[in-house]
Protein backbone atom coordinates (compact mmCIF):
# COMPACT_ATOMS: atom_id res chain seq x y z
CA UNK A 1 -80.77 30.62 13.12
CA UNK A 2 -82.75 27.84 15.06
CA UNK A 3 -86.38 27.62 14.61
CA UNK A 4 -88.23 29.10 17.90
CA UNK A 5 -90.26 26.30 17.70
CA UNK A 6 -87.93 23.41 18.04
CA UNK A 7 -85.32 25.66 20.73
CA UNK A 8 -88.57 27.35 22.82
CA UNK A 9 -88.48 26.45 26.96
CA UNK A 10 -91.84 25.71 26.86
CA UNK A 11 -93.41 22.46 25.29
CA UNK A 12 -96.88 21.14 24.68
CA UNK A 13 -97.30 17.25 24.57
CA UNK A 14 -100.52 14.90 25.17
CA UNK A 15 -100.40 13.73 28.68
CA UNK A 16 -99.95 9.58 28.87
CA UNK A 17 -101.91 7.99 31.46
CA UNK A 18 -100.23 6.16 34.25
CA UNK A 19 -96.89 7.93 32.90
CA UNK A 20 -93.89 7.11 35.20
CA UNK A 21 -91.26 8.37 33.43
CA UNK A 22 -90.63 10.55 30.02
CA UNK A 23 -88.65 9.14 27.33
CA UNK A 24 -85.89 11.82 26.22
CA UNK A 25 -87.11 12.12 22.63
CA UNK A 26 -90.56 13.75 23.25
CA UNK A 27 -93.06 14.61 20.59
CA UNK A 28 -94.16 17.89 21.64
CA UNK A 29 -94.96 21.28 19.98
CA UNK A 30 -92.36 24.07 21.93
CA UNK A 31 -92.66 27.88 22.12
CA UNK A 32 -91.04 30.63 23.39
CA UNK A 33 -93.40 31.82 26.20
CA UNK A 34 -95.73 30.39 28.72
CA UNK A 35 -98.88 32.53 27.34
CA UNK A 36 -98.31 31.05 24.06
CA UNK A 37 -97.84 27.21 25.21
CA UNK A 38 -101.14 27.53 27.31
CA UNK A 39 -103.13 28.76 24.45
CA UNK A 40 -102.07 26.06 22.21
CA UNK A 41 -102.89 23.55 24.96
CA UNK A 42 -106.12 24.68 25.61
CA UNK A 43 -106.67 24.63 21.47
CA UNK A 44 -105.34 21.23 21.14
CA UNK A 45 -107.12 19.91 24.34
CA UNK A 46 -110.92 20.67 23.18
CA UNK A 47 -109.84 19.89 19.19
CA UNK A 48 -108.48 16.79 20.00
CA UNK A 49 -110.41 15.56 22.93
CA UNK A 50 -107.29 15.23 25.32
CA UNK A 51 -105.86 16.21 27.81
CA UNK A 52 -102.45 17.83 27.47
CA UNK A 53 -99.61 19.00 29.88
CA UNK A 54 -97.18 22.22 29.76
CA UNK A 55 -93.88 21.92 30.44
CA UNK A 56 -90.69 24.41 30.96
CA UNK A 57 -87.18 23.31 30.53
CA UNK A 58 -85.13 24.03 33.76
CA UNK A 59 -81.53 25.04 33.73
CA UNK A 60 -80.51 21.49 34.83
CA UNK A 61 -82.16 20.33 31.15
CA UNK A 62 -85.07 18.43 32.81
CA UNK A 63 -87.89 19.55 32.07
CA UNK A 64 -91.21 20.70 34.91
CA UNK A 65 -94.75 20.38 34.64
CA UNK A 66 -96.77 23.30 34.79
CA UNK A 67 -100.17 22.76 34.27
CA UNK A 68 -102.46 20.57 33.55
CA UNK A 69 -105.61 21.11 30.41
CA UNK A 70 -108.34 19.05 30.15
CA UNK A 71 -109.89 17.32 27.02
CA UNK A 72 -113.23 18.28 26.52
CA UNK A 73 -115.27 15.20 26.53
């Protein structure tokens, strides 16, 4: 059985300033549900003092942005 974390539609990854594209190997922490990705953002944005950005895989396999957390500074 895959591991939910590696297969989930939702990923967590530290946003890249001036980003223009997304390379296809991305590494990102991925769940299962949206409540679950935003709480890990938010606890990886003020312990790590950056900003981070959740995603959800589409049906075409690209993946969306959905939000947005701040760092805390």
């Amino acid at each position: 059985m895959d591991d939910p974390i590696a297969s989930g539609r939702y990923r967590v990854r530290a946003v890249v300033e001036r980003e223009q594209s997304v390379p296809l190997q991305v590494q990102a922490a991925r769940f299962n549900t949206r409540d679950d990705a935003d709480t890990f953002a938010h606890l990886a944005a003020n312990d790590h003092f950056q900003s981070m950005v959740v995603e959800k895989l589409a049906p075409g396999g690209c993946w969306l942005q959905l939000s947005l957390v701040a760092g805390a500074i």
